[in-house]
PDB file of N, CA and C in Angstrom:
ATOM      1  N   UNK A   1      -4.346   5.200  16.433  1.00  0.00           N
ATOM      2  CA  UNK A   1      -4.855   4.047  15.709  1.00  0.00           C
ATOM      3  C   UNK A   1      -4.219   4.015  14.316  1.00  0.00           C
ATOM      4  N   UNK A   2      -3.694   2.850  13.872  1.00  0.00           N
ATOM      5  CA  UNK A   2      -2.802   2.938  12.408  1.00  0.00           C
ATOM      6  C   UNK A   2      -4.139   3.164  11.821  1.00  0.00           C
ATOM      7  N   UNK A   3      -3.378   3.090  10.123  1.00  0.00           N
ATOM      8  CA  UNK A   3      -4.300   3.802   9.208  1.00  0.00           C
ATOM      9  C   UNK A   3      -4.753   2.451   8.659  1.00  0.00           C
ATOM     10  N   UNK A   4      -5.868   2.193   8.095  1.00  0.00           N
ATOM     11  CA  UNK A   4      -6.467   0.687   7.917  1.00  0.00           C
ATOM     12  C   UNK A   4      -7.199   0.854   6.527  1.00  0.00           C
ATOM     13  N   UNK A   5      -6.483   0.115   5.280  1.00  0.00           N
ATOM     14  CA  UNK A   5      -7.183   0.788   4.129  1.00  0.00           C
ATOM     15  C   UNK A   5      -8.100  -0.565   3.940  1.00  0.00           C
ATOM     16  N   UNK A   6      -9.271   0.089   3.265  1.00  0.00           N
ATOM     17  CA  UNK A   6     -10.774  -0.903   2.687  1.00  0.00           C
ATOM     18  C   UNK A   6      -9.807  -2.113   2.320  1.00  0.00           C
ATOM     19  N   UNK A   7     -11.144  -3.357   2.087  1.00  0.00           N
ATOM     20  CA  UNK A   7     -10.384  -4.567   1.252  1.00  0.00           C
ATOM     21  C   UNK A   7     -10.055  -3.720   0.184  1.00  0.00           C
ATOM     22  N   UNK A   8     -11.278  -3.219  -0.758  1.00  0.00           N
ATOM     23  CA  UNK A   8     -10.840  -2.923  -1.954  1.00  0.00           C
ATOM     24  C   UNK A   8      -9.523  -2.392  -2.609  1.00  0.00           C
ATOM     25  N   UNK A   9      -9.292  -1.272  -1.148  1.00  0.00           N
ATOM     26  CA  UNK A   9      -7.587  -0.730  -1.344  1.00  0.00           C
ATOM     27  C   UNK A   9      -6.484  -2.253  -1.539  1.00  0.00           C
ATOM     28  N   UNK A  10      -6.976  -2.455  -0.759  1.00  0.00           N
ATOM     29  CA  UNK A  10      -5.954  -3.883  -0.532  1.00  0.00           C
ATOM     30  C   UNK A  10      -5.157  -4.549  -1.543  1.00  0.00           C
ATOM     31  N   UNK A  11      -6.594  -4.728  -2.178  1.00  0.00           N
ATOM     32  CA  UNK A  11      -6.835  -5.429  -3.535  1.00  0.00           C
ATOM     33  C   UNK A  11      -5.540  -4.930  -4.423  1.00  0.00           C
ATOM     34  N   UNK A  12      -6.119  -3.663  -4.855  1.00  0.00           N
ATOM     35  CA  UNK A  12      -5.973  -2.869  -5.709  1.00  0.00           C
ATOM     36  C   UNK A  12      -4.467  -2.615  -5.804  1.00  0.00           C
ATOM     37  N   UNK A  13      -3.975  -2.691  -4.591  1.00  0.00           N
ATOM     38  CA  UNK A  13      -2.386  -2.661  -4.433  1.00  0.00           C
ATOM     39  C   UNK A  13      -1.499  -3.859  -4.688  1.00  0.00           C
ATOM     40  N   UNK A  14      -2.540  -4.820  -4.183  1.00  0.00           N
ATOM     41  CA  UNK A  14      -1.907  -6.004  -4.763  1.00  0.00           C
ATOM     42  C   UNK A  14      -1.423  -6.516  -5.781  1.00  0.00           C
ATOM     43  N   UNK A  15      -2.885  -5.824  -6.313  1.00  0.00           N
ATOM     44  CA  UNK A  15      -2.759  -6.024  -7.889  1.00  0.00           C
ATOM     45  C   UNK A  15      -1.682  -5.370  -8.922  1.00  0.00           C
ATOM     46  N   UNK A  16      -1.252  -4.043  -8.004  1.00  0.00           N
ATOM     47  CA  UNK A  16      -0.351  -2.986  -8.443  1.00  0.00           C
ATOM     48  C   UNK A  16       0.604  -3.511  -7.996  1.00  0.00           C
ATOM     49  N   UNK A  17       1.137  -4.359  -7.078  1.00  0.00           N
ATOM     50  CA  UNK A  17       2.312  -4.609  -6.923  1.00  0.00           C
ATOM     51  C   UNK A  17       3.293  -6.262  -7.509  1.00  0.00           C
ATOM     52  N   UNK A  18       1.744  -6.697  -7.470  1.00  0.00           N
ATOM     53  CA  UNK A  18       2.022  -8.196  -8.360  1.00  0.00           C
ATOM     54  C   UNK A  18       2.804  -7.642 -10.127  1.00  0.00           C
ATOM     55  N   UNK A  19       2.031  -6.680 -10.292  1.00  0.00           N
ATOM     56  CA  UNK A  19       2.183  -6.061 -12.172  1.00  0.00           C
ATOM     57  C   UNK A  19       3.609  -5.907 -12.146  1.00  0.00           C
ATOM     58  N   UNK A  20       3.884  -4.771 -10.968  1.00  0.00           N
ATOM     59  CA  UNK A  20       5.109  -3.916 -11.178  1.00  0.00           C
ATOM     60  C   UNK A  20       6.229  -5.197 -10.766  1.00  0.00           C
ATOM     61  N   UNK A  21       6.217  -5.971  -9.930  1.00  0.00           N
ATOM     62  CA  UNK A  21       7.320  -6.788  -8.735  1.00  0.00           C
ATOM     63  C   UNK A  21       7.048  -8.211  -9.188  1.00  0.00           C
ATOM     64  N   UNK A  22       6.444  -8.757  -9.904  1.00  0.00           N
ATOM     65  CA  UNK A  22       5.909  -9.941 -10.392  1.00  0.00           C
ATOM     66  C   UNK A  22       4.904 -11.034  -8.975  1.00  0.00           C
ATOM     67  N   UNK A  23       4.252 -11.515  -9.834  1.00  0.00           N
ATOM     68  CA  UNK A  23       3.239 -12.404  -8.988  1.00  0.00           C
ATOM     69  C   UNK A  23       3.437 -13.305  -7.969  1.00  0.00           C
ATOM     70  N   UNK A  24       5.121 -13.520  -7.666  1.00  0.00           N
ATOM     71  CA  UNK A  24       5.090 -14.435  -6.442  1.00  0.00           C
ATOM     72  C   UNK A  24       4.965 -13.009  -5.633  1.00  0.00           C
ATOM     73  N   UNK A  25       5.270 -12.012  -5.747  1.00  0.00           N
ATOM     74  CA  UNK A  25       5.544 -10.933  -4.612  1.00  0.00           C
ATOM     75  C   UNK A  25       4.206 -10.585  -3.979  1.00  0.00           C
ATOM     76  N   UNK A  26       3.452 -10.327  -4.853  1.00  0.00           N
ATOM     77  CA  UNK A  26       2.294 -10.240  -3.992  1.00  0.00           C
ATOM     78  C   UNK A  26       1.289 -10.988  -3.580  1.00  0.00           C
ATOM     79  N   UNK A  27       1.462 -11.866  -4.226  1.00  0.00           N
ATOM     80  CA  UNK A  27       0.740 -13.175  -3.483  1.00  0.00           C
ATOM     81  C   UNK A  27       1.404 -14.026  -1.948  1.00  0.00           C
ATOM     82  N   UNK A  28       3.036 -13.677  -1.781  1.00  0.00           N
ATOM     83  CA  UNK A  28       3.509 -14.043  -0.818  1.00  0.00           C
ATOM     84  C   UNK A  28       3.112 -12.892   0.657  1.00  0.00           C
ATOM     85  N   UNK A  29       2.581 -12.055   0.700  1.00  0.00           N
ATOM     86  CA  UNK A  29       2.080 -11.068   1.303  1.00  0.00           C
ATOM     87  C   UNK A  29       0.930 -10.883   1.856  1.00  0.00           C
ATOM     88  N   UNK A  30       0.844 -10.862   2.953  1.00  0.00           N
ATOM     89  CA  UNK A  30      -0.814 -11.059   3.705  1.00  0.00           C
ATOM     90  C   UNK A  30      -1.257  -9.961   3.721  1.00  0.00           C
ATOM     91  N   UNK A  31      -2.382  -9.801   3.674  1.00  0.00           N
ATOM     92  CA  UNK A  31      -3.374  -8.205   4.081  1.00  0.00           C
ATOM     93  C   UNK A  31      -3.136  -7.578   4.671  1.00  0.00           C
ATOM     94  N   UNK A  32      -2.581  -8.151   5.854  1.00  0.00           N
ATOM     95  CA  UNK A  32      -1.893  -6.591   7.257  1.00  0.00           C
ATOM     96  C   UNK A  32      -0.762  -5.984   5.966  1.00  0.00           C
ATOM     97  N   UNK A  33       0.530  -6.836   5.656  1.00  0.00           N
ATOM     98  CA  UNK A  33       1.454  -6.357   5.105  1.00  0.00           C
ATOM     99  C   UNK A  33       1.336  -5.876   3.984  1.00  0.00           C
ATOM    100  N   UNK A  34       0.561  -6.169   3.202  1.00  0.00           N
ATOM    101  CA  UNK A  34      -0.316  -5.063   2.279  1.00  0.00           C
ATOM    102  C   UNK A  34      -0.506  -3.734   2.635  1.00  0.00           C
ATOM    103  N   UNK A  35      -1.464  -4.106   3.673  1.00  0.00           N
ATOM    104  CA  UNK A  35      -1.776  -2.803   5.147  1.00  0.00           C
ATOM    105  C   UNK A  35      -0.385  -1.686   5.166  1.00  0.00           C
ATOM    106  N   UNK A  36       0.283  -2.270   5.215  1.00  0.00           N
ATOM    107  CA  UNK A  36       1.265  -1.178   6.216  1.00  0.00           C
ATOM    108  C   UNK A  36       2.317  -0.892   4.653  1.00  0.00           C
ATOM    109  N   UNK A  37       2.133  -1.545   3.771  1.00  0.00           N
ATOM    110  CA  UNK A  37       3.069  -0.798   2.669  1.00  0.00           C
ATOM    111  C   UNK A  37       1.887  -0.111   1.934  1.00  0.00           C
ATOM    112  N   UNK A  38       0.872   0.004   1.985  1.00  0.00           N
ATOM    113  CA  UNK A  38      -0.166   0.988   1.133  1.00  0.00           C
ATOM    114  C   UNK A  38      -0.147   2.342   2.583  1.00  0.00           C
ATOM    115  N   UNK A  39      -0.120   2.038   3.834  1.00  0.00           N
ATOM    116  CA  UNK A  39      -0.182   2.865   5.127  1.00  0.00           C
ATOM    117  C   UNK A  39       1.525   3.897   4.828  1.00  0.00           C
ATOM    118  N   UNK A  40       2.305   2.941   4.140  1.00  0.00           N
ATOM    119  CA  UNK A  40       3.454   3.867   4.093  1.00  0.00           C
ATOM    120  C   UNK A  40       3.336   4.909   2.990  1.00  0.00           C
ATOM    121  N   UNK A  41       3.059   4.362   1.982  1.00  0.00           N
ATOM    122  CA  UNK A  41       2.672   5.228   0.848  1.00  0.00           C
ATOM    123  C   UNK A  41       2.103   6.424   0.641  1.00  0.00           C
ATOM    124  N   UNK A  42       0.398   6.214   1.822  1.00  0.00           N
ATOM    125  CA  UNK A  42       0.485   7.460   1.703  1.00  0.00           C
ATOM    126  C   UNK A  42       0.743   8.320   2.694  1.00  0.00           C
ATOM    127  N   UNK A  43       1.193   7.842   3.949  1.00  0.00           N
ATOM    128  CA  UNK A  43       1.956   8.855   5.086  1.00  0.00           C
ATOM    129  C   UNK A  43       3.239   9.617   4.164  1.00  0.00           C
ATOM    130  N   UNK A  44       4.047   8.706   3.626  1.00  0.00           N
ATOM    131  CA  UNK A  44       5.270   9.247   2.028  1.00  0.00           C
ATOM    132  C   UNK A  44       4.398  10.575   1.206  1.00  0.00           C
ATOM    133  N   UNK A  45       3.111   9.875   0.752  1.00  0.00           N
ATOM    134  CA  UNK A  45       2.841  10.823  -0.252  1.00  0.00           C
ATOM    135  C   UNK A  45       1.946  12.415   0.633  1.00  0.00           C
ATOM    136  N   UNK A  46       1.694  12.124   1.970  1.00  0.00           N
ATOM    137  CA  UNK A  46       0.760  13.201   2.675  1.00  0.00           C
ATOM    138  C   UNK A  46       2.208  14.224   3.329  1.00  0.00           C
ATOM    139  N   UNK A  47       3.366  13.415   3.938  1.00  0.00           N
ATOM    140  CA  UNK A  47       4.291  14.517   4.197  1.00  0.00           C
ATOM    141  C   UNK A  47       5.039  15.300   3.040  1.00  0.00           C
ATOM    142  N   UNK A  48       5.067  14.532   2.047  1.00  0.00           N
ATOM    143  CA  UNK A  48       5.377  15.383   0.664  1.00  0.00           C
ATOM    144  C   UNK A  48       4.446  16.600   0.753  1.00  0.00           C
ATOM    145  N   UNK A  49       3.546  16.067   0.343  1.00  0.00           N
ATOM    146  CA  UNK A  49       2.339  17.299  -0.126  1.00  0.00           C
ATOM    147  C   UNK A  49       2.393  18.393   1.140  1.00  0.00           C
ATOM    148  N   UNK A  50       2.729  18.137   2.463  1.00  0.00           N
ATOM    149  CA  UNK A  50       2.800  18.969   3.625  1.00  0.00           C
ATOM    150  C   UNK A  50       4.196  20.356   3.096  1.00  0.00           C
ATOM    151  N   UNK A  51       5.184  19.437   2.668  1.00  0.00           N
ATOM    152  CA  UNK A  51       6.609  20.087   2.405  1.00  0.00           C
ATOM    153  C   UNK A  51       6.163  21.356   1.116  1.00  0.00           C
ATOM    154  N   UNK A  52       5.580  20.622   0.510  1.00  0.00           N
ATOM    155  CA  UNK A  52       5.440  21.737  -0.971  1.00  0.00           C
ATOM    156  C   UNK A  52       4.031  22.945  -0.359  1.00  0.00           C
ATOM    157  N   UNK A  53       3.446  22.561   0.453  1.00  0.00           N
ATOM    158  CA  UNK A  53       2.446  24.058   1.390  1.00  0.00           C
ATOM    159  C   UNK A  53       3.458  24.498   2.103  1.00  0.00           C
TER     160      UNK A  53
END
């Protein structure tokens, strides 16, 4: 089963990615695709942390 973050995550990334990438970027972006670039992030940031144990 993919990884499925809260609205609130959602949000929150959006909001982080509108700041960093400017406001058409994340407003052109639906919730799944939100979904799966916050789902990449932290599969990125959990096999890191695997490499350094």
């Amino acid at each position: 089963m993919p990884l499925q973050l809260s609205k609130q995550a959602i949000i929150d990334l959006r909001i982080a990615l509108q700041k960093s990438y400017g406001e058409v970027f994340g407003s052109s972006l639906s919730d799944q695709e939100i979904n799966e670039i916050g789902s990449l992030l932290l599969n990125t940031l959990a096999e890191n942390l695997k490499i350094k144990i």
